[in-house]
PDB file of N, CA and C in Angstrom:
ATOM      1  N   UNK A   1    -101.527-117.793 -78.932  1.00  0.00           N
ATOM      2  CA  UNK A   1    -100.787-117.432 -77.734  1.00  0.00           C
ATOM      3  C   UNK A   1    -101.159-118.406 -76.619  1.00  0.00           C
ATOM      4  N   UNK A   2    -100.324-118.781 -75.959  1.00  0.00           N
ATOM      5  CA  UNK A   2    -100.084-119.945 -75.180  1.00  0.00           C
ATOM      6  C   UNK A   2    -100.664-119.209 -73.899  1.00  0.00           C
ATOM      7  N   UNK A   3    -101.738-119.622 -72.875  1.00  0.00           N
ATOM      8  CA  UNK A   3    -102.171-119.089 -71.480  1.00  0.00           C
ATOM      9  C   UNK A   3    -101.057-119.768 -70.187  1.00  0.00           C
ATOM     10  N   UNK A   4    -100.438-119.568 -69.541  1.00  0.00           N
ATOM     11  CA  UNK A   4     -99.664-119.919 -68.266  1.00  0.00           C
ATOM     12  C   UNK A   4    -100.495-119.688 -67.637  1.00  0.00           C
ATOM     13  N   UNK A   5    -101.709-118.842 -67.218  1.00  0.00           N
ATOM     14  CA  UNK A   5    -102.037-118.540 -66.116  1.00  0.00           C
ATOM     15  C   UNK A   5    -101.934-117.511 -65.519  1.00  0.00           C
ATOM     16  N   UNK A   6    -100.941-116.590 -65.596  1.00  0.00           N
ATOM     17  CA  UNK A   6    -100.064-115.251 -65.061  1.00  0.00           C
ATOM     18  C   UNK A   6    -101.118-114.350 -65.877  1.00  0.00           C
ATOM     19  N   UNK A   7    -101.156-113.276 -65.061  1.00  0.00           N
ATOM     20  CA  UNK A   7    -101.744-111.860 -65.672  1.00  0.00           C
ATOM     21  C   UNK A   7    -100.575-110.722 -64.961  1.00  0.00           C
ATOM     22  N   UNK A   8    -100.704-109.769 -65.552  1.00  0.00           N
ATOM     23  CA  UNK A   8    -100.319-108.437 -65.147  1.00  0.00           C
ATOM     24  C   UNK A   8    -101.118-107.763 -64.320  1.00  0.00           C
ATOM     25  N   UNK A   9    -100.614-107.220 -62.890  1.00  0.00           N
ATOM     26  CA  UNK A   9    -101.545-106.587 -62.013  1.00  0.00           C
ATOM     27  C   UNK A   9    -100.946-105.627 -62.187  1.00  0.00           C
ATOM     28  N   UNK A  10    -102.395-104.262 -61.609  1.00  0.00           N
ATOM     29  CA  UNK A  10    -102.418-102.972 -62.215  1.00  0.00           C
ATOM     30  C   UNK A  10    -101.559-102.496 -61.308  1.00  0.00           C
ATOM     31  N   UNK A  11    -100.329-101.309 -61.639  1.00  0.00           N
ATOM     32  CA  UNK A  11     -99.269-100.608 -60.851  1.00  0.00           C
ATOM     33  C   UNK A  11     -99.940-100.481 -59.576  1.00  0.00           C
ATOM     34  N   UNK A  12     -99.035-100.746 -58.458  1.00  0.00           N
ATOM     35  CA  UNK A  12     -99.894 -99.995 -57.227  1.00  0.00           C
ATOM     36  C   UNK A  12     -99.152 -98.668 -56.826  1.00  0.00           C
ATOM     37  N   UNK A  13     -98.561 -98.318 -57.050  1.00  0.00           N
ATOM     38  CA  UNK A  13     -97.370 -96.996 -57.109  1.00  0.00           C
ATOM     39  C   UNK A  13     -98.675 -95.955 -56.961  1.00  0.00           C
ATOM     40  N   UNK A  14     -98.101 -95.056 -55.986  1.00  0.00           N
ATOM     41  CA  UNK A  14     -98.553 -94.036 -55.291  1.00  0.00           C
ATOM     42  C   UNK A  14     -98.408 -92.738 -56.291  1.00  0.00           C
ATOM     43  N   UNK A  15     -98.973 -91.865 -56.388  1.00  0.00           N
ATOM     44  CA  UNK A  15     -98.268 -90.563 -57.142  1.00  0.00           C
ATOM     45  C   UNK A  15     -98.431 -89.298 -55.412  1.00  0.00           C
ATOM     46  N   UNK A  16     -97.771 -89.569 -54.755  1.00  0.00           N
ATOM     47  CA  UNK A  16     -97.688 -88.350 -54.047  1.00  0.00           C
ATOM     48  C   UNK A  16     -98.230 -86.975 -54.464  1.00  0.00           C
ATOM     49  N   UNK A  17     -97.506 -86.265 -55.426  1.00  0.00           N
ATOM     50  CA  UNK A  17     -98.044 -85.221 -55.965  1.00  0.00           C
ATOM     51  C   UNK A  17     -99.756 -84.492 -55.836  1.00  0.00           C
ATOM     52  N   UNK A  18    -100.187 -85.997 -56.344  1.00  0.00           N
ATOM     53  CA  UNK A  18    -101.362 -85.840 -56.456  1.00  0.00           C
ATOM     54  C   UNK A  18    -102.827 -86.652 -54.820  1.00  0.00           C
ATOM     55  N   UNK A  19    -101.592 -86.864 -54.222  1.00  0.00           N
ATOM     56  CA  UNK A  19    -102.420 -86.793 -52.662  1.00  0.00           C
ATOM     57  C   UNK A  19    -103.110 -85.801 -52.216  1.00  0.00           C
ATOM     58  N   UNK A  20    -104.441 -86.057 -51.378  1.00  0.00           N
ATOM     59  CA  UNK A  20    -105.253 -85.259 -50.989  1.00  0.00           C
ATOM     60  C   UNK A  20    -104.528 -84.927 -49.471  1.00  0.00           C
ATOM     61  N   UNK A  21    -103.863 -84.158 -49.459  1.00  0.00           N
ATOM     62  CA  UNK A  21    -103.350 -83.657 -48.050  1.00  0.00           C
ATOM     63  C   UNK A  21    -104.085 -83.129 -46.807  1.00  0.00           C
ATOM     64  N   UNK A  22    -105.409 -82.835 -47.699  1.00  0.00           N
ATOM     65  CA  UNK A  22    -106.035 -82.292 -46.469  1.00  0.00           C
ATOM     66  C   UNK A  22    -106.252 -81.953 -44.812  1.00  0.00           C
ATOM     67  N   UNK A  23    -106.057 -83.485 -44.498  1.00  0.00           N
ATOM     68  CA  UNK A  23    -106.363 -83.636 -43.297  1.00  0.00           C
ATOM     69  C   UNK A  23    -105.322 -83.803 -42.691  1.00  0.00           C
ATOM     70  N   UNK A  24    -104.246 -84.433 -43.185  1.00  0.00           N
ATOM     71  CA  UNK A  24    -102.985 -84.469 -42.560  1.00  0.00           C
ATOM     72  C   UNK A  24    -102.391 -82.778 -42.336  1.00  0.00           C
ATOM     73  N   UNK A  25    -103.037 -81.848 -42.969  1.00  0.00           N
ATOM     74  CA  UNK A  25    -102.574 -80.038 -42.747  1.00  0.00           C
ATOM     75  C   UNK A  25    -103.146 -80.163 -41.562  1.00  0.00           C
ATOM     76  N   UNK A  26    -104.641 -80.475 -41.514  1.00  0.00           N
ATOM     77  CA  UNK A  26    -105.526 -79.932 -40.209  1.00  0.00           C
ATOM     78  C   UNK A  26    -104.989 -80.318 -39.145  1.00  0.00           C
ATOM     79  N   UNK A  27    -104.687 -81.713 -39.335  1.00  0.00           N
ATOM     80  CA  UNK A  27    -103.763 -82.547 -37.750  1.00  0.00           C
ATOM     81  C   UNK A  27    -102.258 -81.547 -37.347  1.00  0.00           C
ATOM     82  N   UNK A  28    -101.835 -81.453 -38.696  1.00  0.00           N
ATOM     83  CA  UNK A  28    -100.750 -80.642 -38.454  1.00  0.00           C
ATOM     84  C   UNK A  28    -101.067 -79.062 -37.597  1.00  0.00           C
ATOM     85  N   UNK A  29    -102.145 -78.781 -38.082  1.00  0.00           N
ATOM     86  CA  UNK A  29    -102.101 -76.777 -37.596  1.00  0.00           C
ATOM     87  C   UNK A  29    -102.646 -77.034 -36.050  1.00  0.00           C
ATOM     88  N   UNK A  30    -103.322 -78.245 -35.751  1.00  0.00           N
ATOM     89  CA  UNK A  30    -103.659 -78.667 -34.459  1.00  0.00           C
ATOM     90  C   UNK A  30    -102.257 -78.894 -33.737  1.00  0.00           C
ATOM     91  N   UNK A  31    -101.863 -80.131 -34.003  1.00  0.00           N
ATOM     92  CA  UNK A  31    -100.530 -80.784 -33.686  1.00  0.00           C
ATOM     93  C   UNK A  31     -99.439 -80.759 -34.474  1.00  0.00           C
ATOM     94  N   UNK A  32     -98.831 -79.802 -33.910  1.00  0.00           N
ATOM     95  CA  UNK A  32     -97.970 -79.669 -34.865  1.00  0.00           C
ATOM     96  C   UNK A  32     -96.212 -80.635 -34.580  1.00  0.00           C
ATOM     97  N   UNK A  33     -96.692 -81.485 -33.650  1.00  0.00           N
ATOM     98  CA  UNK A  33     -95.618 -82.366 -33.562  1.00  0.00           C
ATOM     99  C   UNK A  33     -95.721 -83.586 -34.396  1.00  0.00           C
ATOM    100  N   UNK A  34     -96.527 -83.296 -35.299  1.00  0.00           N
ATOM    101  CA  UNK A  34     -97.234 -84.373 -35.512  1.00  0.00           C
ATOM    102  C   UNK A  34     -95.923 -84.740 -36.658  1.00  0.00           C
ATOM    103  N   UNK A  35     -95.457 -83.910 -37.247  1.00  0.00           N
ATOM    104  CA  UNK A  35     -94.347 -83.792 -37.834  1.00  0.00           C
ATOM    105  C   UNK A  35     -93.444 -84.367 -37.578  1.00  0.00           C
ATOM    106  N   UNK A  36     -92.727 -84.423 -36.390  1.00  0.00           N
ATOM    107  CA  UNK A  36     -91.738 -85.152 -35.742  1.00  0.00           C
ATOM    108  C   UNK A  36     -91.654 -86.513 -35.545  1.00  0.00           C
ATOM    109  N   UNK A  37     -92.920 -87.349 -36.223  1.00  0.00           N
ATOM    110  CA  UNK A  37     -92.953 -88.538 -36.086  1.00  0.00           C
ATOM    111  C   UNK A  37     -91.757 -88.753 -37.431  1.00  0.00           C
ATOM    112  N   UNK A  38     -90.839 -89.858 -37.099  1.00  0.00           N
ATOM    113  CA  UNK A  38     -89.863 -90.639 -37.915  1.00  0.00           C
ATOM    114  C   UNK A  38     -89.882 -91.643 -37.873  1.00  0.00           C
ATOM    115  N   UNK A  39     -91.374 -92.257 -37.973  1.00  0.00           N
ATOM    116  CA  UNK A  39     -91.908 -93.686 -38.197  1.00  0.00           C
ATOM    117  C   UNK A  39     -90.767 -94.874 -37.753  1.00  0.00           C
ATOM    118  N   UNK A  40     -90.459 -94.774 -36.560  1.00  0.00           N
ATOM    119  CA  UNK A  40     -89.530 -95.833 -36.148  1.00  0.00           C
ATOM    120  C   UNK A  40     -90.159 -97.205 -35.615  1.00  0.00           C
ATOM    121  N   UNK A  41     -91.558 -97.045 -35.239  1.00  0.00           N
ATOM    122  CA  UNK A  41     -92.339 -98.542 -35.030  1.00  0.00           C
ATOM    123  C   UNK A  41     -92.649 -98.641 -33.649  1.00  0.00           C
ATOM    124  N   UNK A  42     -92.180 -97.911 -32.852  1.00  0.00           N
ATOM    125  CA  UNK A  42     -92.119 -98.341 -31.493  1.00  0.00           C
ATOM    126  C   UNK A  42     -93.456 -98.215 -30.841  1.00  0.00           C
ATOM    127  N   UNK A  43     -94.739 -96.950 -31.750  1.00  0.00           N
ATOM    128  CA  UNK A  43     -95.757 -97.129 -30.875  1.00  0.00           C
ATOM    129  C   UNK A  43     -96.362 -98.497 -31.799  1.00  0.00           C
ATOM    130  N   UNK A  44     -95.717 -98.724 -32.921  1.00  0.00           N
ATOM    131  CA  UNK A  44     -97.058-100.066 -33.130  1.00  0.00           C
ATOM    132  C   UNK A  44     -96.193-101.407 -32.652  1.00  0.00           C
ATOM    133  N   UNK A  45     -94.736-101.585 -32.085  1.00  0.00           N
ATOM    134  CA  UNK A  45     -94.811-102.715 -30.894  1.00  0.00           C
ATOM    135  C   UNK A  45     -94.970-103.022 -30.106  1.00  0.00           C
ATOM    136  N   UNK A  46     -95.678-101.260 -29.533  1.00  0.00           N
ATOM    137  CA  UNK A  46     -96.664-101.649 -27.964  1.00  0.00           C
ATOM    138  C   UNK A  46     -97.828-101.700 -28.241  1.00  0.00           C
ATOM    139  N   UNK A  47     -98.231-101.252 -29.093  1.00  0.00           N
ATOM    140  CA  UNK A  47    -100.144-101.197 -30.075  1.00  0.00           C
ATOM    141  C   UNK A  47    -100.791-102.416 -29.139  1.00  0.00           C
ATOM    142  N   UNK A  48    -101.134-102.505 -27.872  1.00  0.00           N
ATOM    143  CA  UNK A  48    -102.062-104.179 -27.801  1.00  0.00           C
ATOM    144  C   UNK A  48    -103.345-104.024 -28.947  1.00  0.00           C
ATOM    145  N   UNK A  49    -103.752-103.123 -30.004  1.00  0.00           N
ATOM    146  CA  UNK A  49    -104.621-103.312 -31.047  1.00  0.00           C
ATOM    147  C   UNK A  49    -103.838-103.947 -31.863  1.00  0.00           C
ATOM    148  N   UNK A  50    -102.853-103.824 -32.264  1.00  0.00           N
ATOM    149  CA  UNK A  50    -101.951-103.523 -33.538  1.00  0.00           C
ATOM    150  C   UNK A  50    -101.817-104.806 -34.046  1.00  0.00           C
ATOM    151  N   UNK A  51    -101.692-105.922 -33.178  1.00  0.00           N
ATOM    152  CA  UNK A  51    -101.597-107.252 -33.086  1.00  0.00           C
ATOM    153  C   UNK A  51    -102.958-107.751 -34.209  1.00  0.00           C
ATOM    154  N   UNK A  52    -104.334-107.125 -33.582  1.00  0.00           N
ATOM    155  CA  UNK A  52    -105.690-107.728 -33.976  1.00  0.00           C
ATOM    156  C   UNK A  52    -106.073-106.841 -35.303  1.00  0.00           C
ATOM    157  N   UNK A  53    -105.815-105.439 -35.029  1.00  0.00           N
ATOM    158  CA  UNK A  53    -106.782-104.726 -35.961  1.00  0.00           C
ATOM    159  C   UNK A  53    -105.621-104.236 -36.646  1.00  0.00           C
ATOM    160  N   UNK A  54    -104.154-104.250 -36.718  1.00  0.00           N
ATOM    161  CA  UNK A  54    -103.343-103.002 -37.518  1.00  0.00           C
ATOM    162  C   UNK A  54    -103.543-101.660 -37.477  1.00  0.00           C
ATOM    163  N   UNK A  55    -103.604-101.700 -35.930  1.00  0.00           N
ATOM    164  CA  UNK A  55    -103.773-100.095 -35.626  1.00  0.00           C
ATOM    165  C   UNK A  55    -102.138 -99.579 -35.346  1.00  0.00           C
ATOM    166  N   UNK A  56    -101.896 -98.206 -35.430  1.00  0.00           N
ATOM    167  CA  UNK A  56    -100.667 -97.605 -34.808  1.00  0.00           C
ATOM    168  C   UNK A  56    -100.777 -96.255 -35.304  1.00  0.00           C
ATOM    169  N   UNK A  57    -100.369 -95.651 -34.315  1.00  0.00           N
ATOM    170  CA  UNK A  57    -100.629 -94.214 -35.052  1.00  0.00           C
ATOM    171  C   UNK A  57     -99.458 -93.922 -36.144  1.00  0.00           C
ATOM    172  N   UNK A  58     -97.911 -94.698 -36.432  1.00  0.00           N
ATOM    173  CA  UNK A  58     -96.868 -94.923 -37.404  1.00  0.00           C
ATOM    174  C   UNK A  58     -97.763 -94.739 -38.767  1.00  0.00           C
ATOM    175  N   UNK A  59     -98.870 -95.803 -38.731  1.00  0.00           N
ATOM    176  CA  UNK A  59     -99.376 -96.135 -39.934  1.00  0.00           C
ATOM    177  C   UNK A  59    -100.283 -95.308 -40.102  1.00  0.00           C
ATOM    178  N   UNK A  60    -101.276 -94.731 -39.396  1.00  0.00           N
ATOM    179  CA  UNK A  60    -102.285 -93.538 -39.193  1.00  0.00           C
ATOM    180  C   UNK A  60    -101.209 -92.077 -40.045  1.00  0.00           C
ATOM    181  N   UNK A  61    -100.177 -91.743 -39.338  1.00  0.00           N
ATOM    182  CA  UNK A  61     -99.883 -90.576 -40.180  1.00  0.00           C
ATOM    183  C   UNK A  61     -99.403 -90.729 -41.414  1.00  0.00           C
ATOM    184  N   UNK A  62     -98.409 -91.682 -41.440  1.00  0.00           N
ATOM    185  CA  UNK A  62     -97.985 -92.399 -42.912  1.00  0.00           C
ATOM    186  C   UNK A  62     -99.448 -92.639 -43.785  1.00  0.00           C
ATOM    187  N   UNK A  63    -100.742 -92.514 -43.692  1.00  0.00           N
ATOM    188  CA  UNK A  63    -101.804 -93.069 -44.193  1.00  0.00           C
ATOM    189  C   UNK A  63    -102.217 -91.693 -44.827  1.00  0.00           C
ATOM    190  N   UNK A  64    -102.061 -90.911 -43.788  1.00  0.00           N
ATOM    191  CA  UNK A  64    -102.712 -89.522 -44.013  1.00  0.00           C
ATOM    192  C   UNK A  64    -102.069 -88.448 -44.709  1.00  0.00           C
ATOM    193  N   UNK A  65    -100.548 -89.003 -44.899  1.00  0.00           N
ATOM    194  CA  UNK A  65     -99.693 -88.233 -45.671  1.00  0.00           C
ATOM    195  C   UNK A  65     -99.786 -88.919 -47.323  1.00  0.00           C
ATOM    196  N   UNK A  66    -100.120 -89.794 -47.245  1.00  0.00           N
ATOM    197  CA  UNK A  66    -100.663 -90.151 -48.654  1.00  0.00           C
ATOM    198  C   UNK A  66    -101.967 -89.903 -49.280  1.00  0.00           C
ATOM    199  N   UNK A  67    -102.827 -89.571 -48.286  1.00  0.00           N
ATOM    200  CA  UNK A  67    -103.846 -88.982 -48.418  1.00  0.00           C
ATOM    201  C   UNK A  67    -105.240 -89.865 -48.724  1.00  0.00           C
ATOM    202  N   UNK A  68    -105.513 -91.111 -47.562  1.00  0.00           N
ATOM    203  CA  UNK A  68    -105.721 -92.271 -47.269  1.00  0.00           C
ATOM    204  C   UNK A  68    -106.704 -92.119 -46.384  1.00  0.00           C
ATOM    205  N   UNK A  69    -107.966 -92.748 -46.265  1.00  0.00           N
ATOM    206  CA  UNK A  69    -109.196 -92.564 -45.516  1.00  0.00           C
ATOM    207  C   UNK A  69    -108.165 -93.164 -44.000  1.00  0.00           C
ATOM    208  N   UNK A  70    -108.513 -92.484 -42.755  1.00  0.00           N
ATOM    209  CA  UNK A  70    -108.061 -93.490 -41.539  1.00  0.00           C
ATOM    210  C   UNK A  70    -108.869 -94.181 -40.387  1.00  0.00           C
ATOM    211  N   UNK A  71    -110.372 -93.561 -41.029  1.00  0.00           N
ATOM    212  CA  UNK A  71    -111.119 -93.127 -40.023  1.00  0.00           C
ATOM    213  C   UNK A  71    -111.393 -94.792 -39.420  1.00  0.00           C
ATOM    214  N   UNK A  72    -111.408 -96.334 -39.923  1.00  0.00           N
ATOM    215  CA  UNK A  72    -111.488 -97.464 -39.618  1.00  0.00           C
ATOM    216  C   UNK A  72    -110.036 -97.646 -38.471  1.00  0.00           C
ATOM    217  N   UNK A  73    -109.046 -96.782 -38.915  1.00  0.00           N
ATOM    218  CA  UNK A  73    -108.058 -97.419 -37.786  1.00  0.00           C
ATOM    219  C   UNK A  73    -108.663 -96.800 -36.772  1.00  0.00           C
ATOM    220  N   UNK A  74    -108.803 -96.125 -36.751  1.00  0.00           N
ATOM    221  CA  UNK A  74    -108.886 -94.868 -35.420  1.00  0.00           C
ATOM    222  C   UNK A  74    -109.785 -95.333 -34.634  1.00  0.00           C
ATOM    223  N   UNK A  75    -111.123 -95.833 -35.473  1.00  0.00           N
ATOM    224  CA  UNK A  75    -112.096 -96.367 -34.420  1.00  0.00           C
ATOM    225  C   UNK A  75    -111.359 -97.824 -33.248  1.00  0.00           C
ATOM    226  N   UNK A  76    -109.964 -98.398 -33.920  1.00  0.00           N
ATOM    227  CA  UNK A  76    -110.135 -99.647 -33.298  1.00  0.00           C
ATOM    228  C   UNK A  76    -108.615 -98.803 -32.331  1.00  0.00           C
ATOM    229  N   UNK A  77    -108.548 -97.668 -31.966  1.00  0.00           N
ATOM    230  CA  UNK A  77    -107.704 -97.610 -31.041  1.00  0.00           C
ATOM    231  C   UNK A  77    -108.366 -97.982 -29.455  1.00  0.00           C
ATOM    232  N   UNK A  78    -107.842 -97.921 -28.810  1.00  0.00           N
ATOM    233  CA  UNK A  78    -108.236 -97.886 -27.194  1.00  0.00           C
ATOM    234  C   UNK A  78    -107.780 -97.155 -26.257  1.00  0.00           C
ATOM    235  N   UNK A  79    -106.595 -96.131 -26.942  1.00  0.00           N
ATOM    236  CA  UNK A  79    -106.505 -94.894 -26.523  1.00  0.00           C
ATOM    237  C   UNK A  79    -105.570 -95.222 -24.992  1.00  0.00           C
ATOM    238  N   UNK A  80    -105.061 -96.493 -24.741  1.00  0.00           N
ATOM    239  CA  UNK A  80    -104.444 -96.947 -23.444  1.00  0.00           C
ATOM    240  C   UNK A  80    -103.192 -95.837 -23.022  1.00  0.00           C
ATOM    241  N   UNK A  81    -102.463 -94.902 -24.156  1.00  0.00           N
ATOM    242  CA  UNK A  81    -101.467 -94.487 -23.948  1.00  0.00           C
ATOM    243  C   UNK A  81     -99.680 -95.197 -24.132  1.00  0.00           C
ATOM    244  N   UNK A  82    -100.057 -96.468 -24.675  1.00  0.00           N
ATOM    245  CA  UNK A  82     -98.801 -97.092 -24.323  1.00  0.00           C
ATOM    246  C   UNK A  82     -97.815 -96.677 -25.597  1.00  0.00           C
ATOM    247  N   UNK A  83     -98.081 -96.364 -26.489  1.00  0.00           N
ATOM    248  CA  UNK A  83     -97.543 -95.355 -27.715  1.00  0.00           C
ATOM    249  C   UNK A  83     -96.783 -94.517 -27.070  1.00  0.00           C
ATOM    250  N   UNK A  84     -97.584 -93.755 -26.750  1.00  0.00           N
ATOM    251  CA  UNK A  84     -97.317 -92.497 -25.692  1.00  0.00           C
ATOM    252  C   UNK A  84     -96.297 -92.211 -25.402  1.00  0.00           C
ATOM    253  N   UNK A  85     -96.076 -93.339 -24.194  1.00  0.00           N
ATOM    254  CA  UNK A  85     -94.502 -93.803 -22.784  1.00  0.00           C
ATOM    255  C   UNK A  85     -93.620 -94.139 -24.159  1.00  0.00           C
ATOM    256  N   UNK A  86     -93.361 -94.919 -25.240  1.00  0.00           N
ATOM    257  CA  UNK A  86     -92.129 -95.434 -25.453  1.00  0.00           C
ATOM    258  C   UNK A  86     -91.807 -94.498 -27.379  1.00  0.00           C
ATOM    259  N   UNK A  87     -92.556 -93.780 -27.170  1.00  0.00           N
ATOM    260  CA  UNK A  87     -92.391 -92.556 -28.506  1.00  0.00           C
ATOM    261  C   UNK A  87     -90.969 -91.730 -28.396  1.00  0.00           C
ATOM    262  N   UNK A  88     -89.470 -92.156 -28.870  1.00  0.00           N
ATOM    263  CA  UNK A  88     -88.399 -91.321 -28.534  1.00  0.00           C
ATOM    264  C   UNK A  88     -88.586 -89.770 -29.021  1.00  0.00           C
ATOM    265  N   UNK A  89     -89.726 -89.423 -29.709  1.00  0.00           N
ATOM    266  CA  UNK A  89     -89.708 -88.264 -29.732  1.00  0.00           C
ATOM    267  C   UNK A  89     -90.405 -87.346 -28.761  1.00  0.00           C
ATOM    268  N   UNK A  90     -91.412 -88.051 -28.077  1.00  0.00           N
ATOM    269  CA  UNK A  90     -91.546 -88.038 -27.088  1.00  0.00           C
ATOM    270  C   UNK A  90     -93.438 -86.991 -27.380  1.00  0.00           C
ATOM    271  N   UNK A  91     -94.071 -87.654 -28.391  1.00  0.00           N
ATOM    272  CA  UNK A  91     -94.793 -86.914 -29.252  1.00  0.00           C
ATOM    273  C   UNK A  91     -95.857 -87.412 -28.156  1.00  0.00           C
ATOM    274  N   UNK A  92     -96.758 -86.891 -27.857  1.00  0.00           N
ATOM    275  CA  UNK A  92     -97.926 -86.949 -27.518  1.00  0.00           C
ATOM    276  C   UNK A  92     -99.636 -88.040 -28.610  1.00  0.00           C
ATOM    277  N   UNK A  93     -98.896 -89.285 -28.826  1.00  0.00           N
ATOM    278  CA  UNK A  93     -99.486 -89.760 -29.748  1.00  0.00           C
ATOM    279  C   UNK A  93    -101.215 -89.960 -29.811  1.00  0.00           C
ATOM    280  N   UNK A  94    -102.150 -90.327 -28.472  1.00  0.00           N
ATOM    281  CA  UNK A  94    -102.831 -90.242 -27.461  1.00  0.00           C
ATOM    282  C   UNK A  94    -103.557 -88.921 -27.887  1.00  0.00           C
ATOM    283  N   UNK A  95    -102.711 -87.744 -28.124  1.00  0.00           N
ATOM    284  CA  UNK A  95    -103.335 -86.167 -28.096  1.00  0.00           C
ATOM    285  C   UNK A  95    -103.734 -86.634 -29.699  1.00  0.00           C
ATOM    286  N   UNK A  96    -102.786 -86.929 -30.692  1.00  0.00           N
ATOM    287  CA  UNK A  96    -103.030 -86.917 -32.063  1.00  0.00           C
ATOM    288  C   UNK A  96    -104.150 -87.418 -32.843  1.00  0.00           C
ATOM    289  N   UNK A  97    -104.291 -88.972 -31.893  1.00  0.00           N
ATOM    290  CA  UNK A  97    -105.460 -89.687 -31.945  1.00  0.00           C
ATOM    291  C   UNK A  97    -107.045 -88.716 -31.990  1.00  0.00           C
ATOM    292  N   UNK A  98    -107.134 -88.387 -30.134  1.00  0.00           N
ATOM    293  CA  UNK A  98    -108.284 -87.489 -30.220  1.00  0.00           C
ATOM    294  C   UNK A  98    -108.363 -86.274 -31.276  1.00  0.00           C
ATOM    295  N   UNK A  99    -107.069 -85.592 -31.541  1.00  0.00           N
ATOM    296  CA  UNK A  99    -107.270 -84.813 -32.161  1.00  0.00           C
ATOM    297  C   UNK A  99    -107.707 -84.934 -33.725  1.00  0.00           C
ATOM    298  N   UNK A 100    -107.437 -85.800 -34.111  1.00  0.00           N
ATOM    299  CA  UNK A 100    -107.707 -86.544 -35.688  1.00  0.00           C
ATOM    300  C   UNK A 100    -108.929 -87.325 -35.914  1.00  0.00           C
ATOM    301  N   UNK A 101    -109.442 -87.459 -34.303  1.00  0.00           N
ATOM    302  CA  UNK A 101    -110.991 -87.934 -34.542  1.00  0.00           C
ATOM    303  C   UNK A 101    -112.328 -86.816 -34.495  1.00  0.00           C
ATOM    304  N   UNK A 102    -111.440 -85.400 -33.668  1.00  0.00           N
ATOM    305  CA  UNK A 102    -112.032 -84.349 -33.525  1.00  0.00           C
ATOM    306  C   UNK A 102    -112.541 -83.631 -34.936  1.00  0.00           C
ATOM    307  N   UNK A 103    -110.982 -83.592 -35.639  1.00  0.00           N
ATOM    308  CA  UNK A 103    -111.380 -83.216 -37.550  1.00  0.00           C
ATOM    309  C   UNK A 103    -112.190 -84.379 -37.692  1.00  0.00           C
ATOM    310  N   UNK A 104    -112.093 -85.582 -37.612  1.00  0.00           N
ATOM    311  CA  UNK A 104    -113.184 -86.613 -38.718  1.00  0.00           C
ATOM    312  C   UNK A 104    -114.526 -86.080 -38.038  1.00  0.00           C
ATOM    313  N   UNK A 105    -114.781 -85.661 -36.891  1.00  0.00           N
ATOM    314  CA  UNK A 105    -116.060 -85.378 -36.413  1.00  0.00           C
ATOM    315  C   UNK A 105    -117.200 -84.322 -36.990  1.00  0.00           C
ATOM    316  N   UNK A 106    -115.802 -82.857 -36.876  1.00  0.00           N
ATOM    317  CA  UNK A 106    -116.070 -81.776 -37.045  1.00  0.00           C
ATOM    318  C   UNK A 106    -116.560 -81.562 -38.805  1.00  0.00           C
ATOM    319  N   UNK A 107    -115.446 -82.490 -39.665  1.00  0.00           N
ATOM    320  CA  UNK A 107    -115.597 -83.114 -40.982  1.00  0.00           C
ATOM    321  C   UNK A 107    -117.111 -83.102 -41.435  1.00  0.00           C
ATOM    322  N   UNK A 108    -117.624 -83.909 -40.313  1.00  0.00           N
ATOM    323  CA  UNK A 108    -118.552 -85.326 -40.882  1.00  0.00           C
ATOM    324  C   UNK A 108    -118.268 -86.500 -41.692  1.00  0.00           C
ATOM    325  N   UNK A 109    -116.939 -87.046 -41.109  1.00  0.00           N
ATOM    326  CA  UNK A 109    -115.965 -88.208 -42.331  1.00  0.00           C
ATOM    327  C   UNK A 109    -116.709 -89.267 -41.757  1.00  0.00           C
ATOM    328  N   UNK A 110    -116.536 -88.969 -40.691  1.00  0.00           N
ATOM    329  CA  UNK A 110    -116.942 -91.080 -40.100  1.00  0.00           C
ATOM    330  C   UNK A 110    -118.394 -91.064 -40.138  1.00  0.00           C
TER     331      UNK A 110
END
């Protein structure tokens, strides 16, 4: 058998099903707007982190609904609010933050 070079990389496909939901419930029974996010991008094109570290809270709940450690984004927020002002749902993103560092606290995650 002839080598090219090429290998097969292992599936990266998600199985939902089998996500640890945990924490994304707790954020939820806290915040329960937390729901209403429809990942449209707008707090991570004001993110001034988002640029350096790939912070946004878009990617924070999308992370946590897969059931995804977050606790590295969270540390590199700065909490400025600018999410906040341009969120059309008009979600309190800022509240979600503290509140999702409150479970990692209360946890003992981070």
């Amino acid at each position: 058998m002839i080598d090219f070079g090429f290998k097969i990389n292992p599936s990266s496909t998600l199985d939902l099903d089998k996500a640890d939901l945990t924490l994304y419930n707790k954020l939820v029974r806290m915040e329960p707007e937390a729901r209403m996010c429809m990942a449209c991008g707008s707090c991570s094109a004001t993110c001034m982190s988002a640029e350096y570290s790939g912070m946004s809270v878009r990617k924070v709940l999308l992370a946590l609904q897969r059931g995804k450690d977050v606790s590295m984004m969270l540390s590199n927020c700065m909490l400025c609010g600018k999410c906040t002002m341009v969120c059309p749902r008009g979600i309190n993103t800022r509240h979600l933050i503290l509140s999702l560092c409150r479970i990692y606290d209360k946890e003992g995650l981070k």
